[in-house]
C-alpha atoms as a PDB file:
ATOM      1  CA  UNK A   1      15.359  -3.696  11.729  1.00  0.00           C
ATOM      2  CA  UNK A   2      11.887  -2.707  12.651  1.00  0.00           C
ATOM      3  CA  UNK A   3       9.575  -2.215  10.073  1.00  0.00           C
ATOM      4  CA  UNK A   4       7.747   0.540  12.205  1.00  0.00           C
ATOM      5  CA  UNK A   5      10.512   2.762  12.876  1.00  0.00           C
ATOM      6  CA  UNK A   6      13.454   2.460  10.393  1.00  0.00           C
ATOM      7  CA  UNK A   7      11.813   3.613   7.615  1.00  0.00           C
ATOM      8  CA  UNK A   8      10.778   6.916   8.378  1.00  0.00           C
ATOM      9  CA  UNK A   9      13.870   9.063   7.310  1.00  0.00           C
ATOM     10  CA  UNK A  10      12.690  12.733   6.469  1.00  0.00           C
ATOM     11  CA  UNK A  11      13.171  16.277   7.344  1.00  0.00           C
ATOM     12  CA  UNK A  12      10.649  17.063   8.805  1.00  0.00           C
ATOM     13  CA  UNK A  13      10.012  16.323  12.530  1.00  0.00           C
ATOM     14  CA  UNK A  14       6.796  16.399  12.520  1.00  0.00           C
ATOM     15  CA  UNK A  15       5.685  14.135   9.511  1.00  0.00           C
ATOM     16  CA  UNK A  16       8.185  11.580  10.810  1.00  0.00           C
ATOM     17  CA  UNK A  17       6.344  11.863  14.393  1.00  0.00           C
ATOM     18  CA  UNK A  18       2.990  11.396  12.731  1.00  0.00           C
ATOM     19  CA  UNK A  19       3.998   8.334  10.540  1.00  0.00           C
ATOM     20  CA  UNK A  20       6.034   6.730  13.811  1.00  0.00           C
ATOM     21  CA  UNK A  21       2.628   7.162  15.650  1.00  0.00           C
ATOM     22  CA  UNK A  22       0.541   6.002  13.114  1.00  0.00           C
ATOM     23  CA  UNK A  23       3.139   2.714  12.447  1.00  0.00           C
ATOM     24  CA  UNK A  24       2.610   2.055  16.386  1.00  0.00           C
ATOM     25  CA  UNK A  25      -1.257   2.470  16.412  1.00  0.00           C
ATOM     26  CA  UNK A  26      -1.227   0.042  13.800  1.00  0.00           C
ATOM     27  CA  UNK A  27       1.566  -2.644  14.753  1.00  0.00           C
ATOM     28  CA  UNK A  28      -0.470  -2.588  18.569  1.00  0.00           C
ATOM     29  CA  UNK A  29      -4.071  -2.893  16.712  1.00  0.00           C
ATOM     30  CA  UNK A  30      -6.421  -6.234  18.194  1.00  0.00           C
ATOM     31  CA  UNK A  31      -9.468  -4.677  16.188  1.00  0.00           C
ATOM     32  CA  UNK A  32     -10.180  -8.018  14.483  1.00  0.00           C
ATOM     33  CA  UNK A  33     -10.322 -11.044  16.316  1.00  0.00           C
ATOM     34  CA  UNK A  34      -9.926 -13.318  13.346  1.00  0.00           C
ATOM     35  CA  UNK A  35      -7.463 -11.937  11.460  1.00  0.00           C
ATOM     36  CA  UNK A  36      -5.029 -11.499  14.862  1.00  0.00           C
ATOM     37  CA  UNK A  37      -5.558 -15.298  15.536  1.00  0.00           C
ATOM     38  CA  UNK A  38      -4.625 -16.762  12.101  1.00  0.00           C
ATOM     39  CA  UNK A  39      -1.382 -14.405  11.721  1.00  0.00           C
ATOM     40  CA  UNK A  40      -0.295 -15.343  15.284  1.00  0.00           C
ATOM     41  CA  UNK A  41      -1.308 -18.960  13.795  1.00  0.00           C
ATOM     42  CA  UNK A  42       0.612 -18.587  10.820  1.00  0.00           C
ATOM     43  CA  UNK A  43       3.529 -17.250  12.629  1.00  0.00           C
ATOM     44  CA  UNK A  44       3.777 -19.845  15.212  1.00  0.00           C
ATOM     45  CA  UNK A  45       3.586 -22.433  12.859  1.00  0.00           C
ATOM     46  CA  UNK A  46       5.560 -21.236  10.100  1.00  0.00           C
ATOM     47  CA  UNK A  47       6.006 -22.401   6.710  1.00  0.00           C
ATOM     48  CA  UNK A  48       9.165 -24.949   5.942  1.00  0.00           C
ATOM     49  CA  UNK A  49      11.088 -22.896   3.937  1.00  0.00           C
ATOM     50  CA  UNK A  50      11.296 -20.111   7.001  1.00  0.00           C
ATOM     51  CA  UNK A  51      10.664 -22.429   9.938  1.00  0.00           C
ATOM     52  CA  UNK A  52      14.348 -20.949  11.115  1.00  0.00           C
ATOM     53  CA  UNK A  53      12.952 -17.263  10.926  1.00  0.00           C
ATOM     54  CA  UNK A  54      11.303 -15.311  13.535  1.00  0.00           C
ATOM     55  CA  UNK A  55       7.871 -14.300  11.767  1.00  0.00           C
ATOM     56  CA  UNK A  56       6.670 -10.322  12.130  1.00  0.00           C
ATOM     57  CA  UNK A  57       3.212 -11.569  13.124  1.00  0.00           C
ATOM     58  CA  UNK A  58       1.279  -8.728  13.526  1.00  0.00           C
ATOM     59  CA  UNK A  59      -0.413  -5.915  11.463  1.00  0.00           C
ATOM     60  CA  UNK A  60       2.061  -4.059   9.153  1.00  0.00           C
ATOM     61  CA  UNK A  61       2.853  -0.474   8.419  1.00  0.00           C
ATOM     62  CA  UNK A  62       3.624   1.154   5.420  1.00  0.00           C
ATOM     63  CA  UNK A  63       6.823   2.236   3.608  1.00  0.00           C
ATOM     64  CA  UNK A  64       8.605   4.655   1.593  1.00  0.00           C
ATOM     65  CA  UNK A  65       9.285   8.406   0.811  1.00  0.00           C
ATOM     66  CA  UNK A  66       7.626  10.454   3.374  1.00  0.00           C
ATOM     67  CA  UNK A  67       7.533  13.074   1.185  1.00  0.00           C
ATOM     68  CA  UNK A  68       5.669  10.746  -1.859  1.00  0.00           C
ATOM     69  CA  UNK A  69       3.494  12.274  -4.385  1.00  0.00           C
ATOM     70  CA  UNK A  70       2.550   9.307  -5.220  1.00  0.00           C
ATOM     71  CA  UNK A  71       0.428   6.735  -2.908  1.00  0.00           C
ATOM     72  CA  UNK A  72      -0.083   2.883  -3.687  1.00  0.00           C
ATOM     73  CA  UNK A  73      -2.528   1.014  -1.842  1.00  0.00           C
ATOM     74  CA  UNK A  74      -2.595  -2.656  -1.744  1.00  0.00           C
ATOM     75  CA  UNK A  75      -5.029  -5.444  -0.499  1.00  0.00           C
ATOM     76  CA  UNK A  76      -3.471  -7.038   2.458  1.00  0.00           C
ATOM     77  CA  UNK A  77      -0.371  -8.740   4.034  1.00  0.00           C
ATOM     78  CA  UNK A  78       1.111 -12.080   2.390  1.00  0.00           C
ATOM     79  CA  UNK A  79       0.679 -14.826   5.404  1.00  0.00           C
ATOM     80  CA  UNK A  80       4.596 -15.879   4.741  1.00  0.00           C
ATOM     81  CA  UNK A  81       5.455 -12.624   2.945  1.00  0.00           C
ATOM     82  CA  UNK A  82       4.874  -9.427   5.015  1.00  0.00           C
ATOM     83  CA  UNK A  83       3.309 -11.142   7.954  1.00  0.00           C
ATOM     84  CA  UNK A  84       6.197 -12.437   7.901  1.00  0.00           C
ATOM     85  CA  UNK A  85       9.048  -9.840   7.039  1.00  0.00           C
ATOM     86  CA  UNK A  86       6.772  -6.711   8.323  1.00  0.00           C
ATOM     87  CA  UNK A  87       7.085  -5.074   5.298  1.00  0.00           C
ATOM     88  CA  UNK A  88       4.583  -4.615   2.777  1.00  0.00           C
ATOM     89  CA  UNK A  89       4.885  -6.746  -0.915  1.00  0.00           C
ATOM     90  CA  UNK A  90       7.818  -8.337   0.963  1.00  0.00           C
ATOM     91  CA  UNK A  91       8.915 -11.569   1.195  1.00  0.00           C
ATOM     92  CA  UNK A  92       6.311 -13.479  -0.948  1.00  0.00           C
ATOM     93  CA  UNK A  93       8.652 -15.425  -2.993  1.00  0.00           C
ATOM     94  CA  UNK A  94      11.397 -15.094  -6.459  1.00  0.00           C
ATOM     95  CA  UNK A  95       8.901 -13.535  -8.271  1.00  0.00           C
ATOM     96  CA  UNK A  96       5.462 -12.997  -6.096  1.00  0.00           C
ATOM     97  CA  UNK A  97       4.054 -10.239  -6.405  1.00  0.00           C
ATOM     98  CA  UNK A  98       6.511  -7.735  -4.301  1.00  0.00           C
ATOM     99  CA  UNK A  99       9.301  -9.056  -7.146  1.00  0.00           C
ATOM    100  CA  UNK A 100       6.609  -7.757  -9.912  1.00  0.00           C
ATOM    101  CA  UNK A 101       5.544  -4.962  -8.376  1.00  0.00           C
ATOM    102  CA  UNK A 102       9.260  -3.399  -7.218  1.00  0.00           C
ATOM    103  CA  UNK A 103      10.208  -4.701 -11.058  1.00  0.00           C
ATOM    104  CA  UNK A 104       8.096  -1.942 -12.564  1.00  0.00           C
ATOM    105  CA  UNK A 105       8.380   0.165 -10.000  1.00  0.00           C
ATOM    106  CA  UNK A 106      12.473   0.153 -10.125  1.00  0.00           C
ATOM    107  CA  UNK A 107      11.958   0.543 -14.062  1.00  0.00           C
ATOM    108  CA  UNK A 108      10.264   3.834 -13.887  1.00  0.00           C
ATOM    109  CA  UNK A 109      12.248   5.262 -11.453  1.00  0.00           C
ATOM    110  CA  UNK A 110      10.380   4.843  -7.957  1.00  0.00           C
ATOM    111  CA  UNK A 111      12.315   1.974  -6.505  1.00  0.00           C
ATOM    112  CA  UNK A 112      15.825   1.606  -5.616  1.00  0.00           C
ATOM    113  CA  UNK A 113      16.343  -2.297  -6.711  1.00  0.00           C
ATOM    114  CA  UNK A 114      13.776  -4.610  -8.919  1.00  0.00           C
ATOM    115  CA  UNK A 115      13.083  -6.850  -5.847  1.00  0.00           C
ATOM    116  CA  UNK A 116      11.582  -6.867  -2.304  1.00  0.00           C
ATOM    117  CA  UNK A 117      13.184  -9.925  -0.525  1.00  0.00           C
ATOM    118  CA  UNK A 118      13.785  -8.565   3.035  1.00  0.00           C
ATOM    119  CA  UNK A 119      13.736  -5.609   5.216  1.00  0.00           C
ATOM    120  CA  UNK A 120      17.653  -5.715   5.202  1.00  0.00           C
ATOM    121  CA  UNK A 121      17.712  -5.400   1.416  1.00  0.00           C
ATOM    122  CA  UNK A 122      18.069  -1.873   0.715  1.00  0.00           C
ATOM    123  CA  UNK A 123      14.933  -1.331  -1.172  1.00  0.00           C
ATOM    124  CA  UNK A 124      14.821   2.336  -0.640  1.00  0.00           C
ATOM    125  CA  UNK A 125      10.577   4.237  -2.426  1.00  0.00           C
ATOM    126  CA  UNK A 126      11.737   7.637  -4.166  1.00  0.00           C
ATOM    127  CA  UNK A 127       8.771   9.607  -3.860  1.00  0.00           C
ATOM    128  CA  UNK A 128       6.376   6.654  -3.286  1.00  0.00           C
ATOM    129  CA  UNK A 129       5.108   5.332   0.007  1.00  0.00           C
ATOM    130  CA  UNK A 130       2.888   1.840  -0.492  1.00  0.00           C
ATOM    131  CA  UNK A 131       0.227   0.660   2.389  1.00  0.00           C
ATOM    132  CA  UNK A 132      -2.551  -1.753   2.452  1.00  0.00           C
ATOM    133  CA  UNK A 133      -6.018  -0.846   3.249  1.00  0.00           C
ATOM    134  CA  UNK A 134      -6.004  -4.357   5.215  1.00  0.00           C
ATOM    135  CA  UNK A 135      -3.020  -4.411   7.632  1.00  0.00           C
ATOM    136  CA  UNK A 136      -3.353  -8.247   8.788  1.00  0.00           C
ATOM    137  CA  UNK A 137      -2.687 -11.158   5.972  1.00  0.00           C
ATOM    138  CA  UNK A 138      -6.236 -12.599   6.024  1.00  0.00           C
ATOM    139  CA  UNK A 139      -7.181 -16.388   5.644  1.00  0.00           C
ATOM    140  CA  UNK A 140      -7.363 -16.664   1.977  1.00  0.00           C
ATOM    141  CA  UNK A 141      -6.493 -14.037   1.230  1.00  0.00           C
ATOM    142  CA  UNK A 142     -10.001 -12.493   1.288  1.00  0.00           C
ATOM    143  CA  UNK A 143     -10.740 -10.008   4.693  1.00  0.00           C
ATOM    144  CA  UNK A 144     -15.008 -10.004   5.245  1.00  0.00           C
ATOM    145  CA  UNK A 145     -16.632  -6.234   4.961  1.00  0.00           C
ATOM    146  CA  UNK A 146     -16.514  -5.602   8.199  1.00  0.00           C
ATOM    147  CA  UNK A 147     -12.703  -6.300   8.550  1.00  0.00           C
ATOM    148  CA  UNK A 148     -12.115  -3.527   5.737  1.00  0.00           C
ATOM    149  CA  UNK A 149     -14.143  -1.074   7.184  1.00  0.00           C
ATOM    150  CA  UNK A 150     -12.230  -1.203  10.969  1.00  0.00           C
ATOM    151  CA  UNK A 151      -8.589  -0.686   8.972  1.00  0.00           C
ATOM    152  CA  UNK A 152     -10.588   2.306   7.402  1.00  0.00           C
ATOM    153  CA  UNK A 153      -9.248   4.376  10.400  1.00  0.00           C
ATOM    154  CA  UNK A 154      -5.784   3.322   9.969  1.00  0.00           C
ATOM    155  CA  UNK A 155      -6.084   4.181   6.015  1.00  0.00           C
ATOM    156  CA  UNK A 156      -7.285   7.569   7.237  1.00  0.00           C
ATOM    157  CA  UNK A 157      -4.271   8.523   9.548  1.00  0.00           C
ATOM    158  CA  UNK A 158      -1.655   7.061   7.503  1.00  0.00           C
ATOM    159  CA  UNK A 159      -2.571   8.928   4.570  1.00  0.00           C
ATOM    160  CA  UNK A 160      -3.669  12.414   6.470  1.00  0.00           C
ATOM    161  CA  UNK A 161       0.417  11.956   7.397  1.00  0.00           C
ATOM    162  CA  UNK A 162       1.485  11.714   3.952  1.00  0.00           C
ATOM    163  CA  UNK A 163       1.376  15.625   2.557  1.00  0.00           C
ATOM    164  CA  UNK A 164       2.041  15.436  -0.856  1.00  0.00           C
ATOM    165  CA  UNK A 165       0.490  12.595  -2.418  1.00  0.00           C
ATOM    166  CA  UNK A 166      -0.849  14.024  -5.545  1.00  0.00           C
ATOM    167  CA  UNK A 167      -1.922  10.357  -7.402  1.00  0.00           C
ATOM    168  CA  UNK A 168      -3.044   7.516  -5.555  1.00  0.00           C
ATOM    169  CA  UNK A 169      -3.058   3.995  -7.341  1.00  0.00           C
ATOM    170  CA  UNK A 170      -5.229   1.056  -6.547  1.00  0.00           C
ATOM    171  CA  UNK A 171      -4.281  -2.274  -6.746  1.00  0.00           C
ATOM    172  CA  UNK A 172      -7.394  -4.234  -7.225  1.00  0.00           C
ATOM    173  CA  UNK A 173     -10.514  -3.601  -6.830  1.00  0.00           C
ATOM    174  CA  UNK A 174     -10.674  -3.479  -3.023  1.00  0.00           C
ATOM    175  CA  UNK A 175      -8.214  -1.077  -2.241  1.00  0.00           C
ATOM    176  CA  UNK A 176      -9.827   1.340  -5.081  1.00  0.00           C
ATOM    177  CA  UNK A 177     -13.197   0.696  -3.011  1.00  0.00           C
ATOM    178  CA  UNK A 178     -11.840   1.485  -0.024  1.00  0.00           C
ATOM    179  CA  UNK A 179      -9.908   4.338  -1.254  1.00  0.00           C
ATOM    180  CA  UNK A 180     -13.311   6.086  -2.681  1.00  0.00           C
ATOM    181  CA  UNK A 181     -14.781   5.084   0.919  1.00  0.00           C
ATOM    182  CA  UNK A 182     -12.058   7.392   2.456  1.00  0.00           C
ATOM    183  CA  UNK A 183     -12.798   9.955  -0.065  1.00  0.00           C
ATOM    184  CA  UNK A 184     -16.795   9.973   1.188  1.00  0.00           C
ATOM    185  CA  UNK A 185     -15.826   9.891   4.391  1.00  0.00           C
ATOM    186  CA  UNK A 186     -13.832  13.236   3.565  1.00  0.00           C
ATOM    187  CA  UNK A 187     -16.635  14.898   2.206  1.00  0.00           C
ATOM    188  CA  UNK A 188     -16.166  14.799  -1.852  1.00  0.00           C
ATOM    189  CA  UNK A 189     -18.584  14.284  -4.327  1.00  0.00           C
ATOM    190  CA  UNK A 190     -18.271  11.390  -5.785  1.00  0.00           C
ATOM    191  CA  UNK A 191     -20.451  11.204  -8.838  1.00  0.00           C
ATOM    192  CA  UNK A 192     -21.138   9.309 -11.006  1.00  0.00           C
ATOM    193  CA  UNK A 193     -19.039   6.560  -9.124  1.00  0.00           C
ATOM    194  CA  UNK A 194     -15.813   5.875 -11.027  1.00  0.00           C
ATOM    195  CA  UNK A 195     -15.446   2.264 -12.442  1.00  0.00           C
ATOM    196  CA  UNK A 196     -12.890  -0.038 -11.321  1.00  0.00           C
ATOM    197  CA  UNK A 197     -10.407  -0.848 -14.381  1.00  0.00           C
ATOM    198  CA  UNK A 198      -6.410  -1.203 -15.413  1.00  0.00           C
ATOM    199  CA  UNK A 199      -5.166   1.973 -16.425  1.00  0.00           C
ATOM    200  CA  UNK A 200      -8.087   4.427 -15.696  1.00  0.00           C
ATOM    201  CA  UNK A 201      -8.109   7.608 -14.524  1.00  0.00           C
ATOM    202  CA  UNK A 202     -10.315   9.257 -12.529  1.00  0.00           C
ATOM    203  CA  UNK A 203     -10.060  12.841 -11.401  1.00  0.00           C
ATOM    204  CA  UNK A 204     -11.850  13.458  -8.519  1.00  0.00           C
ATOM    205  CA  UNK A 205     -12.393  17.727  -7.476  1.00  0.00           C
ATOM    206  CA  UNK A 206     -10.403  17.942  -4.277  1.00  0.00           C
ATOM    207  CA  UNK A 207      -8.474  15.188  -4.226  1.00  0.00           C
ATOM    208  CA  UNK A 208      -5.639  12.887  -6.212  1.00  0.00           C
ATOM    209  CA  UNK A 209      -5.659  11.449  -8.897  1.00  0.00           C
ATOM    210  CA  UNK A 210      -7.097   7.871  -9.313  1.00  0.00           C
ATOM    211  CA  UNK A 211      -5.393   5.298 -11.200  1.00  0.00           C
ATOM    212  CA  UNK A 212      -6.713   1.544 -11.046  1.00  0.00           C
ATOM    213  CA  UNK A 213      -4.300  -1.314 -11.846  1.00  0.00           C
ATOM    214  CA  UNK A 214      -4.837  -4.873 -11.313  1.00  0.00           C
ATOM    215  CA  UNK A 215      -3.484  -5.833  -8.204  1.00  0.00           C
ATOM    216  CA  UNK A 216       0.065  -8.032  -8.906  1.00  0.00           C
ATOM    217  CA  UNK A 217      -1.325 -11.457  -7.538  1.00  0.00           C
ATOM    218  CA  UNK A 218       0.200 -14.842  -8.625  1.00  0.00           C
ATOM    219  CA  UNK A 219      -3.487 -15.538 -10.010  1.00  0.00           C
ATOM    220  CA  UNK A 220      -3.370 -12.576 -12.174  1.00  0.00           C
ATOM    221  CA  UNK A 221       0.404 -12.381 -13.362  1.00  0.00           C
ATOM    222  CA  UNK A 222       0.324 -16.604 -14.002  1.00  0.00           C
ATOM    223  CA  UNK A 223      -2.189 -16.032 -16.287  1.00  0.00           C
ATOM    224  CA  UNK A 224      -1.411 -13.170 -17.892  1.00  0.00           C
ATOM    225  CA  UNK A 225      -3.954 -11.256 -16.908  1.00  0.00           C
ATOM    226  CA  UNK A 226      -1.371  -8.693 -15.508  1.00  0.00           C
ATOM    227  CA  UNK A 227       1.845  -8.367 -17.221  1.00  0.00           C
ATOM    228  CA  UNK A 228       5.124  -6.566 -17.009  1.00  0.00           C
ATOM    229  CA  UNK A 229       4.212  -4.033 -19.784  1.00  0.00           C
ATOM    230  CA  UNK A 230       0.733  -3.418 -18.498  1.00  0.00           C
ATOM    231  CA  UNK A 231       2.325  -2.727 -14.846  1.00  0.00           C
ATOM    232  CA  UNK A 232       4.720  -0.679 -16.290  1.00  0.00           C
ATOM    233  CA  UNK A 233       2.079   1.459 -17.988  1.00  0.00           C
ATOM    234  CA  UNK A 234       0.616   2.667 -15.049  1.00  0.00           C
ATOM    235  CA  UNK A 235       3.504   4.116 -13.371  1.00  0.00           C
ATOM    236  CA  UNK A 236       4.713   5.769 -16.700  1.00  0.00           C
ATOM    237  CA  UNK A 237       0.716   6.960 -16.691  1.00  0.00           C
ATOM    238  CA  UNK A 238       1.498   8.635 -13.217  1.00  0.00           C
ATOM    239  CA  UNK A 239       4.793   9.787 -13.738  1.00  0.00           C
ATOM    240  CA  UNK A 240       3.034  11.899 -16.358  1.00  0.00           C
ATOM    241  CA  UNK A 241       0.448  13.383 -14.134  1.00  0.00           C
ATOM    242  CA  UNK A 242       3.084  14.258 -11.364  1.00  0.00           C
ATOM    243  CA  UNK A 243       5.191  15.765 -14.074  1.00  0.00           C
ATOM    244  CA  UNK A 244       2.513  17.598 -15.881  1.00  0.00           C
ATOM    245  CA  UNK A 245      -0.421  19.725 -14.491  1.00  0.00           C
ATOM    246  CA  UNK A 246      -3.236  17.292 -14.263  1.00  0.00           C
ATOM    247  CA  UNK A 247      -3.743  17.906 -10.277  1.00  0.00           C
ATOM    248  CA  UNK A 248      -7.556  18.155  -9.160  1.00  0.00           C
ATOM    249  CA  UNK A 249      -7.026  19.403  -6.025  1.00  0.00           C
ATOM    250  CA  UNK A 250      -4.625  20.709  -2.858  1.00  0.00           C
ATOM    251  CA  UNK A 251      -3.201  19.193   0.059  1.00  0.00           C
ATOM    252  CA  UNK A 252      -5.836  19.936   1.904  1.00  0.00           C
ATOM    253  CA  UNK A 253      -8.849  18.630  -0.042  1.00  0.00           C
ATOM    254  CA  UNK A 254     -10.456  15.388   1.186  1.00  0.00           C
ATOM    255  CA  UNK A 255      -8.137  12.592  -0.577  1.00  0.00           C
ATOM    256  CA  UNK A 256      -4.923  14.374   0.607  1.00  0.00           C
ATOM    257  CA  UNK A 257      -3.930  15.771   4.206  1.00  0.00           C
ATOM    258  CA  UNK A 258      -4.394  19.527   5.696  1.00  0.00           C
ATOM    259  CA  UNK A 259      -1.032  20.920   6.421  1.00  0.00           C
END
C-alpha cells in the first residue's frame, strides 16, 4: 500500500486530486540536502529489528478524513517509524508515540483502533487528517530553521486542500510556530502573539481554532510530562469546539482553504 495514494478516499474529485498532488509534490521533494541523505542513510542501513523490511525512505504525506474539521500537526518523521512505514506517528514502537497518540485519539472518537503499527493495519482518521510541518525524519530529531521554513510550502498546499478544518492542534512547540508562520503568511493579525502551552486556546479572527498540546514524545510521556489524561483532554477540548459554536472564522479565511 502506498502511503501517497491509498488514503485519499472521498467524494469529492477534486479534493482527492488536490491531496494526490500535494502527496506526490511532497514524496518527490530534494529541497533539503541533509535531511534526504540521512533518511536514505537510515533506510539503507536499517535498524535490526526491521533489517527484513523495505524502509519508505523518503518525505511523508499526511493521512486521514479528507473531509476533517479537525487538523493535527506534528514535528517530523520517526527515522524507523514513518520513514520507515510512510505513514505519519507510524511504526515507532509498542507504545511510541503513534501508540499514545492513536490511544487518545481512538478514545474520543477520531480513530478507528488505539494503535498505529503499519499501513496495513486498518487505522482508518474520522474527521481528522494529521501531517507534519517537517516531512523528512531529521538527525536527532531536531530539523535547523531553515529546514522548517522550505516544508512551509508543503504545509501551505496540504492544508489549502483540506476544506473544513475548523481546529487545528499543535503538537509541540514547533509545529504551533510554524502553524502561526502559515497564518502570517496568509495575512491575519496575529496580535499579541499567542503563547505556546498544553491545553490553550487561541482564537485567531479568520482562521481555526488553536489548541497547543505537548507533542507525544518518549521524552515527554516517560516522564510524565504528557500523560494519557492530559492527551485525552485536548481532543475532548476540540470535540467541544467542533460541536459547539466557537468558530472564528470561514473556509476561506487565512488558516483554512478558499473553496
Amino acid at each position: 500500500m502506498k502511503p501517497d495514494s491509498a488514503m485519499f478516499r472521498v467524494n469529492s474529485p477534486e479534493v482527492s486530486r488536490r491531496l494526490a498532488d500535494v502527496s506526490h509534490a511532497i514524496t518527490s521533494c530534494e529541497r533539503c540536502p541533509r535531511l534526504r541523505e540521512h533518511c536514505r542513510t537510515v533506510a539503507r542501513l536499517r535498524k535490526r529489528a526491521f533489517r527484513d523490511e523495505v524502509y519508505w525512505g523518503k518525505p511523508v504525506p499526511g493521512f486521514g478524513d479528507p473531509a476533517a474539521r479537525m487538523l493535527l500537526v506534528g514535528l517530523a518523521p520517526a527515522a524507523h517509524g514513518a520513514n520507515r512505514t510512510g505513514r505519519v506517528f507510524t511504526g515507532d514502537g509498542v507504545g511510541g508515540s503513534g501508540d499514545f497518540l492513536m490511544s487518545a485519539l481512538h478514545r474520543t472518537g477520531f480513530a478507528s483502533i488505539p494503535t498505529s503499527q503499519r499501513i496495513d493495519d486498518g487505522l482508518r482518521l474520522h474527521d481528522a487528517y494529521i501531517l507534519a510541518a517537517v516531512r523528512c525524519a531529521p538527525p536527532q530529531n531536531k530539523p535547523t530553521p531553515e529546514e522548517i521554513a522550505r516544508c512551509q510550502e508543503h504545509l501551505d498546499a496540504e492544508a489549502d486542500a483540506l476544506r473544513e478544518v475548523r481546529v487545528v492542534v499543535a503538537l509541540g512547540r514547533i509545529a504551533f510556530d510554524a502553524w502561526l508562520q502559515r497564518l502570517k503568511r496568509r495575512g491575519a493579525a496575529i496580535t499579541p502573539r499567542p503563547p505556546f502551552a498544553h491545553g490553550s486556546v487561541a482564537r485567531i479572527a479568520g482562521a481555526p481554532a488553536l489548541v497547543g498540546c505537548y507533542h507525544p514524545s518518549r521524552q515527554n510521556t516517560n516522564t510524565g510530562k504528557l500523560t494519557p489524561p492530559m492527551m485525552e483532554s485536548v481532543f475532548r477540548t476540540v470535540r467541544r469546539l467542533l460541536d459547539g459554536a466557537e468558530w472564528s472564522g470561514g473556509p476561506g479565511g487565512p488558516g483554512g482553504s478558499g473553496r
